[in-house]
PDB file of N, CA and C in Angstrom:
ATOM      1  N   UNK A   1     -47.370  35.817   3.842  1.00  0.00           N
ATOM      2  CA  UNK A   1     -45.966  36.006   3.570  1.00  0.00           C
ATOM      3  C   UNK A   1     -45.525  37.441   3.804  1.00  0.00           C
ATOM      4  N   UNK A   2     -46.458  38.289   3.633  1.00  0.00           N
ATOM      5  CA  UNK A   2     -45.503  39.682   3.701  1.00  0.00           C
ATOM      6  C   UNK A   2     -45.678  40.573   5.308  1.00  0.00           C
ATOM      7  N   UNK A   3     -46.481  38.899   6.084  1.00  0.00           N
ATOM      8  CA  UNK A   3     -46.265  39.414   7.819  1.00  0.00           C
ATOM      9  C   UNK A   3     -45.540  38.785   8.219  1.00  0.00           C
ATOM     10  N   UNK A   4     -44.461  38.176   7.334  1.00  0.00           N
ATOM     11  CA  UNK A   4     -43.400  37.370   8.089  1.00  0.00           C
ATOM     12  C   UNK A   4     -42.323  38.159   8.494  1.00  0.00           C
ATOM     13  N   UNK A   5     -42.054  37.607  10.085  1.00  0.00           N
ATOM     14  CA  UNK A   5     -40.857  38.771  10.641  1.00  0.00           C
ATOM     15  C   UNK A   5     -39.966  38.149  10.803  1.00  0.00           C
ATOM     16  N   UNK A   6     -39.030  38.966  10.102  1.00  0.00           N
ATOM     17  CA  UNK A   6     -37.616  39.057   9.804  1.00  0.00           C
ATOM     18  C   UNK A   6     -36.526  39.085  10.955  1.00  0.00           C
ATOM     19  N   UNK A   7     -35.723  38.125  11.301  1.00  0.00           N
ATOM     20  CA  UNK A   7     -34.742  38.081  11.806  1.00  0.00           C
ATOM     21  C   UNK A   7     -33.882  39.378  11.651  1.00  0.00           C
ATOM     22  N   UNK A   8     -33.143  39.531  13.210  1.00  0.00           N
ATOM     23  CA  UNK A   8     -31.983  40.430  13.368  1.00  0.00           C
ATOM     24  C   UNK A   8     -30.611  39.667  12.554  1.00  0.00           C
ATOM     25  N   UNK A   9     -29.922  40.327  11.758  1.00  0.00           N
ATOM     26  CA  UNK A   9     -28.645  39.154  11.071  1.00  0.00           C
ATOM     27  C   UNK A   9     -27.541  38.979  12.035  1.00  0.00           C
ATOM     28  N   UNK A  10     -27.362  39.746  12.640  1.00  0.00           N
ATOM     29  CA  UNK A  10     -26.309  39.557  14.337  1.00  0.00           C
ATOM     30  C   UNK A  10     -27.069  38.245  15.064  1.00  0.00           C
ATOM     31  N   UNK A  11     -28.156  37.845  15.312  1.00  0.00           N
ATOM     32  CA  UNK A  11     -28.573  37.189  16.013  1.00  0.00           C
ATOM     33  C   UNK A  11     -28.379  35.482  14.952  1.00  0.00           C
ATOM     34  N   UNK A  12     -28.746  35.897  13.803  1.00  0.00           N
ATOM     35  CA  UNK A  12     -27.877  34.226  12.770  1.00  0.00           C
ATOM     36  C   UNK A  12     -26.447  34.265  12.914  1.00  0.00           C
ATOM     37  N   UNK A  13     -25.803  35.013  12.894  1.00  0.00           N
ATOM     38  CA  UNK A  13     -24.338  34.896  12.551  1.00  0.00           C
ATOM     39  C   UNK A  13     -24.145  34.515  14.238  1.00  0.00           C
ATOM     40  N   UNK A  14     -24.678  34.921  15.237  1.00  0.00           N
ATOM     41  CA  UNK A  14     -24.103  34.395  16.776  1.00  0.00           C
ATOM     42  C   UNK A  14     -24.911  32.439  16.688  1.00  0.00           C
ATOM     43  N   UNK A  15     -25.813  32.610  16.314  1.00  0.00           N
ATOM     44  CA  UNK A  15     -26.745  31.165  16.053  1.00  0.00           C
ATOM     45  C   UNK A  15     -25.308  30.289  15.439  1.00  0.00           C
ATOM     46  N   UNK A  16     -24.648  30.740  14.021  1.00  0.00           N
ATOM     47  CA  UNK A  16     -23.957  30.004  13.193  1.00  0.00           C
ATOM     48  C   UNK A  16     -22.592  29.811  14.559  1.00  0.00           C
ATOM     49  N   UNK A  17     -22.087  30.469  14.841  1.00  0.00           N
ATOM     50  CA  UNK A  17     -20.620  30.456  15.628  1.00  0.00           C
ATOM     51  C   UNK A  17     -21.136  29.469  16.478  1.00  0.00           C
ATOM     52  N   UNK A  18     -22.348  29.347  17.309  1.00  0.00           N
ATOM     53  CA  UNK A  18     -22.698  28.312  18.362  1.00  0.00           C
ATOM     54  C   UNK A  18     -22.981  27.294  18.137  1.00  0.00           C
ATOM     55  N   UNK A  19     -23.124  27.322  16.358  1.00  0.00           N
ATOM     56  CA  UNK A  19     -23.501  25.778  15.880  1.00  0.00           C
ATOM     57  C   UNK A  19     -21.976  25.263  15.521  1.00  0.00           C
ATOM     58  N   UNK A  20     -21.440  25.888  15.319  1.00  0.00           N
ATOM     59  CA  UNK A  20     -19.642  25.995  14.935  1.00  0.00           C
ATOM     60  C   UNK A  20     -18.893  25.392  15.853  1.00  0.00           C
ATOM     61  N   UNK A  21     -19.139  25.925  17.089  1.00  0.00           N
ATOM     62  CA  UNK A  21     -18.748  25.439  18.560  1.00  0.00           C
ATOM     63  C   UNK A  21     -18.922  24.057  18.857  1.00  0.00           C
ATOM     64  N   UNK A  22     -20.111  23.330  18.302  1.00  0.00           N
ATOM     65  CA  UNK A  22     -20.883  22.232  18.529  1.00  0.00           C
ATOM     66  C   UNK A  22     -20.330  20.971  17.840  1.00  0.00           C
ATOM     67  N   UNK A  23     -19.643  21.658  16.262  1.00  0.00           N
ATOM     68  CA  UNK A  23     -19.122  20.410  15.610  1.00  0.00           C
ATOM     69  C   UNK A  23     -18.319  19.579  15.923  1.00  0.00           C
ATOM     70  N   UNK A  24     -17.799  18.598  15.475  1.00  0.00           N
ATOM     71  CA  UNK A  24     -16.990  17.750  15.682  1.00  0.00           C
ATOM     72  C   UNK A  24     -16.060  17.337  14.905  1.00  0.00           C
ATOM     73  N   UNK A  25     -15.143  18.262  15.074  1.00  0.00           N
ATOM     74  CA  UNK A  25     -13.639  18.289  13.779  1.00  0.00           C
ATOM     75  C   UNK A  25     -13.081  17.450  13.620  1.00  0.00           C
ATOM     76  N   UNK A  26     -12.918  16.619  12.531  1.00  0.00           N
ATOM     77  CA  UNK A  26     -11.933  15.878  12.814  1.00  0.00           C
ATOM     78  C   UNK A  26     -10.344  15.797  13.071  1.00  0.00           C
ATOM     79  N   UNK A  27     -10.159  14.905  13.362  1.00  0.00           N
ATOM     80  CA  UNK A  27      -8.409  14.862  13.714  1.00  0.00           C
ATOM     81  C   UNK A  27      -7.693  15.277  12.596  1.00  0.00           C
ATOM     82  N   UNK A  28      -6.254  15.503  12.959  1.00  0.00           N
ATOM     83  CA  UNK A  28      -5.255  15.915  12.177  1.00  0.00           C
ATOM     84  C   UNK A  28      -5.319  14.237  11.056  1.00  0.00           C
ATOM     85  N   UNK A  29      -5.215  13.276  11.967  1.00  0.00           N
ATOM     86  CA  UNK A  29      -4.930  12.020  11.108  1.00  0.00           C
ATOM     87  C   UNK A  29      -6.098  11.651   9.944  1.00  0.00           C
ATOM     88  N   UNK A  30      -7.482  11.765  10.590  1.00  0.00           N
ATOM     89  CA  UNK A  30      -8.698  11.556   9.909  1.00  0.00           C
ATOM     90  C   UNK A  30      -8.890  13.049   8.474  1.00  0.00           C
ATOM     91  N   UNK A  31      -8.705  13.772   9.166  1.00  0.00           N
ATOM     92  CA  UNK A  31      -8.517  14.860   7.829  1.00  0.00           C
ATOM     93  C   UNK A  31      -7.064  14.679   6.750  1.00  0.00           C
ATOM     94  N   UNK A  32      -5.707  14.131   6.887  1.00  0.00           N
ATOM     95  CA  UNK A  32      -5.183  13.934   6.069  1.00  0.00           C
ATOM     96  C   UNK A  32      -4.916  12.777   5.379  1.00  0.00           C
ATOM     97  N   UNK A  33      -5.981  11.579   6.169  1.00  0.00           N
ATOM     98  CA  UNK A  33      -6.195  10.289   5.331  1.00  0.00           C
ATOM     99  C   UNK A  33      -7.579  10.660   4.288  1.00  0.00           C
ATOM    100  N   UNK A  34      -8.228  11.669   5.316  1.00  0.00           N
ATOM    101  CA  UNK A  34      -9.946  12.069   4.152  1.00  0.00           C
ATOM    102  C   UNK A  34      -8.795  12.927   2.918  1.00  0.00           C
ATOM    103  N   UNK A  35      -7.946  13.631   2.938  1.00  0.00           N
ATOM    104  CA  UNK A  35      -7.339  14.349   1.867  1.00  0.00           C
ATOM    105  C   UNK A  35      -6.762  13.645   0.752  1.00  0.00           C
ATOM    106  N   UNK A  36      -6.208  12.443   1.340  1.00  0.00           N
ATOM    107  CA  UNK A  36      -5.438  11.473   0.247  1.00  0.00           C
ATOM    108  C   UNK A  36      -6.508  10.852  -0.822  1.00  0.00           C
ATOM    109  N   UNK A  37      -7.473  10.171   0.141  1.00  0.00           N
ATOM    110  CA  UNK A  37      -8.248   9.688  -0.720  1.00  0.00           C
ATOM    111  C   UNK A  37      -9.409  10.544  -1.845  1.00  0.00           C
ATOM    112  N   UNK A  38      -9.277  12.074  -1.196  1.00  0.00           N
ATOM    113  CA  UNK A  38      -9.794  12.607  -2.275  1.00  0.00           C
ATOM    114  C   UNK A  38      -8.800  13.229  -3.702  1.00  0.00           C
ATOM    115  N   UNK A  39      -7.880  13.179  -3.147  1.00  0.00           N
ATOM    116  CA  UNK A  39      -6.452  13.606  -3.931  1.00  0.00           C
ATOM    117  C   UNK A  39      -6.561  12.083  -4.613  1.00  0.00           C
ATOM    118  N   UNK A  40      -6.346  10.795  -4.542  1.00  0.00           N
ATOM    119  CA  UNK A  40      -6.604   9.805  -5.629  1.00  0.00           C
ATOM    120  C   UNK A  40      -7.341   9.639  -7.152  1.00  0.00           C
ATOM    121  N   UNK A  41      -8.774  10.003  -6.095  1.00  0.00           N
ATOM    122  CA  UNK A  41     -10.056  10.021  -6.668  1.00  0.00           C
ATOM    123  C   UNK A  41      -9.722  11.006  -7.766  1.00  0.00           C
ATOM    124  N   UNK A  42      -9.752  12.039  -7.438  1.00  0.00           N
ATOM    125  CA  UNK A  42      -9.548  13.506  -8.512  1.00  0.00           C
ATOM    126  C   UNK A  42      -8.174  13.169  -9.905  1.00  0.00           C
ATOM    127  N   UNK A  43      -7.486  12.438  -9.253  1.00  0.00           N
ATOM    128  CA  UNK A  43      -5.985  11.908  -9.983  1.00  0.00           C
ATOM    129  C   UNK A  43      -6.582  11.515 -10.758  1.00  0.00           C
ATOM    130  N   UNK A  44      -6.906  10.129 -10.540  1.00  0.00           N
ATOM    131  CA  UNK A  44      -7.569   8.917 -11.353  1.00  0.00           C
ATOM    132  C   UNK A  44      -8.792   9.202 -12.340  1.00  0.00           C
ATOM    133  N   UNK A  45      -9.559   9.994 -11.581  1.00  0.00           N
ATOM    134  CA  UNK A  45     -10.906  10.468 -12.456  1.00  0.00           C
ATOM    135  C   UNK A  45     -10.460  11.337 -13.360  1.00  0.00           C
ATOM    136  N   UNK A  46      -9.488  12.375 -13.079  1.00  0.00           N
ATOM    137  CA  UNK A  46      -8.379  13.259 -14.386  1.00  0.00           C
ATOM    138  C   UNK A  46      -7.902  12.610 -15.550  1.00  0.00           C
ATOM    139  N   UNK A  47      -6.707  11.248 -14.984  1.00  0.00           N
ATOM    140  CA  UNK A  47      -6.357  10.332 -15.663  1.00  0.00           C
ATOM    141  C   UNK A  47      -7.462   9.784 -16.665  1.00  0.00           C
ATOM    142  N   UNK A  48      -8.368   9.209 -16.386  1.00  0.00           N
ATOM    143  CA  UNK A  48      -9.791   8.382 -16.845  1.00  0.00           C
ATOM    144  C   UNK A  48     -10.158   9.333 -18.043  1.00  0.00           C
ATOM    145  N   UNK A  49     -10.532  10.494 -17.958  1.00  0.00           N
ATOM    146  CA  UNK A  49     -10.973  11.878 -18.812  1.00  0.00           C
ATOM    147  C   UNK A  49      -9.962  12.121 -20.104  1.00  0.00           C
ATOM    148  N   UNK A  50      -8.568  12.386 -19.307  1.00  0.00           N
ATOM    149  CA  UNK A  50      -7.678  12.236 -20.699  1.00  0.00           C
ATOM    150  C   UNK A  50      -7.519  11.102 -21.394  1.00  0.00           C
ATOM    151  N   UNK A  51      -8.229  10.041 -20.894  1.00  0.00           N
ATOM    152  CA  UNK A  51      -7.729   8.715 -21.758  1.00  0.00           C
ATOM    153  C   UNK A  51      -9.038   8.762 -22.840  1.00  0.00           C
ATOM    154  N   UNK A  52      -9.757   9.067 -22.070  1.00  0.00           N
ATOM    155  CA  UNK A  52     -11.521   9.105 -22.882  1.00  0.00           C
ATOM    156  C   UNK A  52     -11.197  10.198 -24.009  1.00  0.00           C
ATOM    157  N   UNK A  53     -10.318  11.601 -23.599  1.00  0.00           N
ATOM    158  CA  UNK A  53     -10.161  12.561 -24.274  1.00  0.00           C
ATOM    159  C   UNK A  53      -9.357  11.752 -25.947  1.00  0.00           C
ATOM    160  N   UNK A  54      -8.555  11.330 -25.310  1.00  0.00           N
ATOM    161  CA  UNK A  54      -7.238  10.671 -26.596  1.00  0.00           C
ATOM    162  C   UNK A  54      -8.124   9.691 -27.233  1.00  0.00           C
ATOM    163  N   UNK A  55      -9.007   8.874 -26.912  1.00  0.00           N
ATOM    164  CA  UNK A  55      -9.967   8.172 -27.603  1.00  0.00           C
ATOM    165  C   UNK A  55     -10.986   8.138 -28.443  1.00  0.00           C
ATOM    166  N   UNK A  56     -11.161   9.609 -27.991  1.00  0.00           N
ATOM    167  CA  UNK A  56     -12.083  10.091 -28.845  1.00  0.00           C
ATOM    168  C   UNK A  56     -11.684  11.360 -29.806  1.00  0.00           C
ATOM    169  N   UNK A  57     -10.702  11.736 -29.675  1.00  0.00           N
ATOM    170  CA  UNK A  57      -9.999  12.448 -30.794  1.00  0.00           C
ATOM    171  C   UNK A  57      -9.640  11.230 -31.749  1.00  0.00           C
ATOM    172  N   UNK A  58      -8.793  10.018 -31.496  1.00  0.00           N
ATOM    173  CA  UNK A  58      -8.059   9.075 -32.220  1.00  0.00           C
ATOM    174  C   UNK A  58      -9.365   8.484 -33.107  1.00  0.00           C
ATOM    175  N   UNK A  59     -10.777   8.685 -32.745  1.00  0.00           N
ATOM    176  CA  UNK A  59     -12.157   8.111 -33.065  1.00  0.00           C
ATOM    177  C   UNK A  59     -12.578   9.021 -34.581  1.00  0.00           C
ATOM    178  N   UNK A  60     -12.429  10.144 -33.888  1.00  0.00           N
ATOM    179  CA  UNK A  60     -13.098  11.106 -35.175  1.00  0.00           C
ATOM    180  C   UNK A  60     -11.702  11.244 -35.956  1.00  0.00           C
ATOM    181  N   UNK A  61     -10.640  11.445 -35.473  1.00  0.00           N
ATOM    182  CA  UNK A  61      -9.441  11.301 -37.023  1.00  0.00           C
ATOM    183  C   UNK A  61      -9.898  10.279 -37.654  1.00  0.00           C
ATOM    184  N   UNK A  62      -9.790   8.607 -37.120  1.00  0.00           N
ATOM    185  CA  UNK A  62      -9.912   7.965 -38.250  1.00  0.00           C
ATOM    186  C   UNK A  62     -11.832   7.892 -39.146  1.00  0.00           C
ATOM    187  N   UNK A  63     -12.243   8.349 -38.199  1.00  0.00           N
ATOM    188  CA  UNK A  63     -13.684   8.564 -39.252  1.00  0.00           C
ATOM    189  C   UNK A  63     -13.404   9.561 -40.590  1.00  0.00           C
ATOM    190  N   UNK A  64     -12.657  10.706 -39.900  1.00  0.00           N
ATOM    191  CA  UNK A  64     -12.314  11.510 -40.736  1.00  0.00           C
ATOM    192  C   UNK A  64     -11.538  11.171 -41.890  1.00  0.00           C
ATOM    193  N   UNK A  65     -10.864  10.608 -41.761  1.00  0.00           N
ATOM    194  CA  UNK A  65      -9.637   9.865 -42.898  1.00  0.00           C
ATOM    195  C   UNK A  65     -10.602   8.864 -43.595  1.00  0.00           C
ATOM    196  N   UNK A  66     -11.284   7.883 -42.928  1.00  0.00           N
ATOM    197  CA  UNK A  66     -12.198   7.266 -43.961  1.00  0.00           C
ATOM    198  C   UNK A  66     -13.024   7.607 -44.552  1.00  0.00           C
ATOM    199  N   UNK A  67     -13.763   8.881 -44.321  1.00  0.00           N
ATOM    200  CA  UNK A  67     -14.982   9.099 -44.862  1.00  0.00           C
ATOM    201  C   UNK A  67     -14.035  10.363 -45.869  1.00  0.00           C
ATOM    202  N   UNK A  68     -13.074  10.477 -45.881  1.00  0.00           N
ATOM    203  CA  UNK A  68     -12.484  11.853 -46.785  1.00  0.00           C
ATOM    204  C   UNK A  68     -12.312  11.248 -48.240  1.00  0.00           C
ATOM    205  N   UNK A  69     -12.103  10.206 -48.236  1.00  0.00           N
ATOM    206  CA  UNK A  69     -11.523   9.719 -49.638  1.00  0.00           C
ATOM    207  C   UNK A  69     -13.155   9.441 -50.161  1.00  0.00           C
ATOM    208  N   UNK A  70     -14.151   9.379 -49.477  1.00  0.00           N
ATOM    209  CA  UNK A  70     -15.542   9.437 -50.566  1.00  0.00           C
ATOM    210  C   UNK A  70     -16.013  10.788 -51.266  1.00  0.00           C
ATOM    211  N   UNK A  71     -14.983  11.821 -51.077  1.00  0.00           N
ATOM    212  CA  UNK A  71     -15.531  13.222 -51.410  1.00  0.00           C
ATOM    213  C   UNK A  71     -15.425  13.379 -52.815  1.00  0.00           C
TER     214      UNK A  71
END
């Protein structure tokens, strides 16, 4: 390990741009139908969280209220 030779970093960063060159972007249409459906997902899974959130506050009040009057 400590005869391992080390790359020039100009020579990765020209490597990365040529692998950059190579990809395959998608379309204007395919990137703002991939956007919606992650914009749903994130909505819904938000939505889902605050409902779990209100459920489980509404959970421990009433534990709380029942178990207060044994004090």
């Amino acid at each position: 390990m400590a005869n391992e030779k080390r790359g020039n970093p100009l020579d990765y960063f020209k490597g990365v741009g040529r692998e950059l060159k190579r990809v395959r972007w998608p379309s204007r249409d395919q990137y703002l139908s991939s956007m919606a459906v992650v914009l749903v997902i994130t909505i819904l899974a938000g939505l889902i969280l605050v409902l779990e959130d209100l459920a489980g506050q509404t959970l421990v009040e009433q534990l709380r209220n029942a178990f207060e009057s044994l004090r």
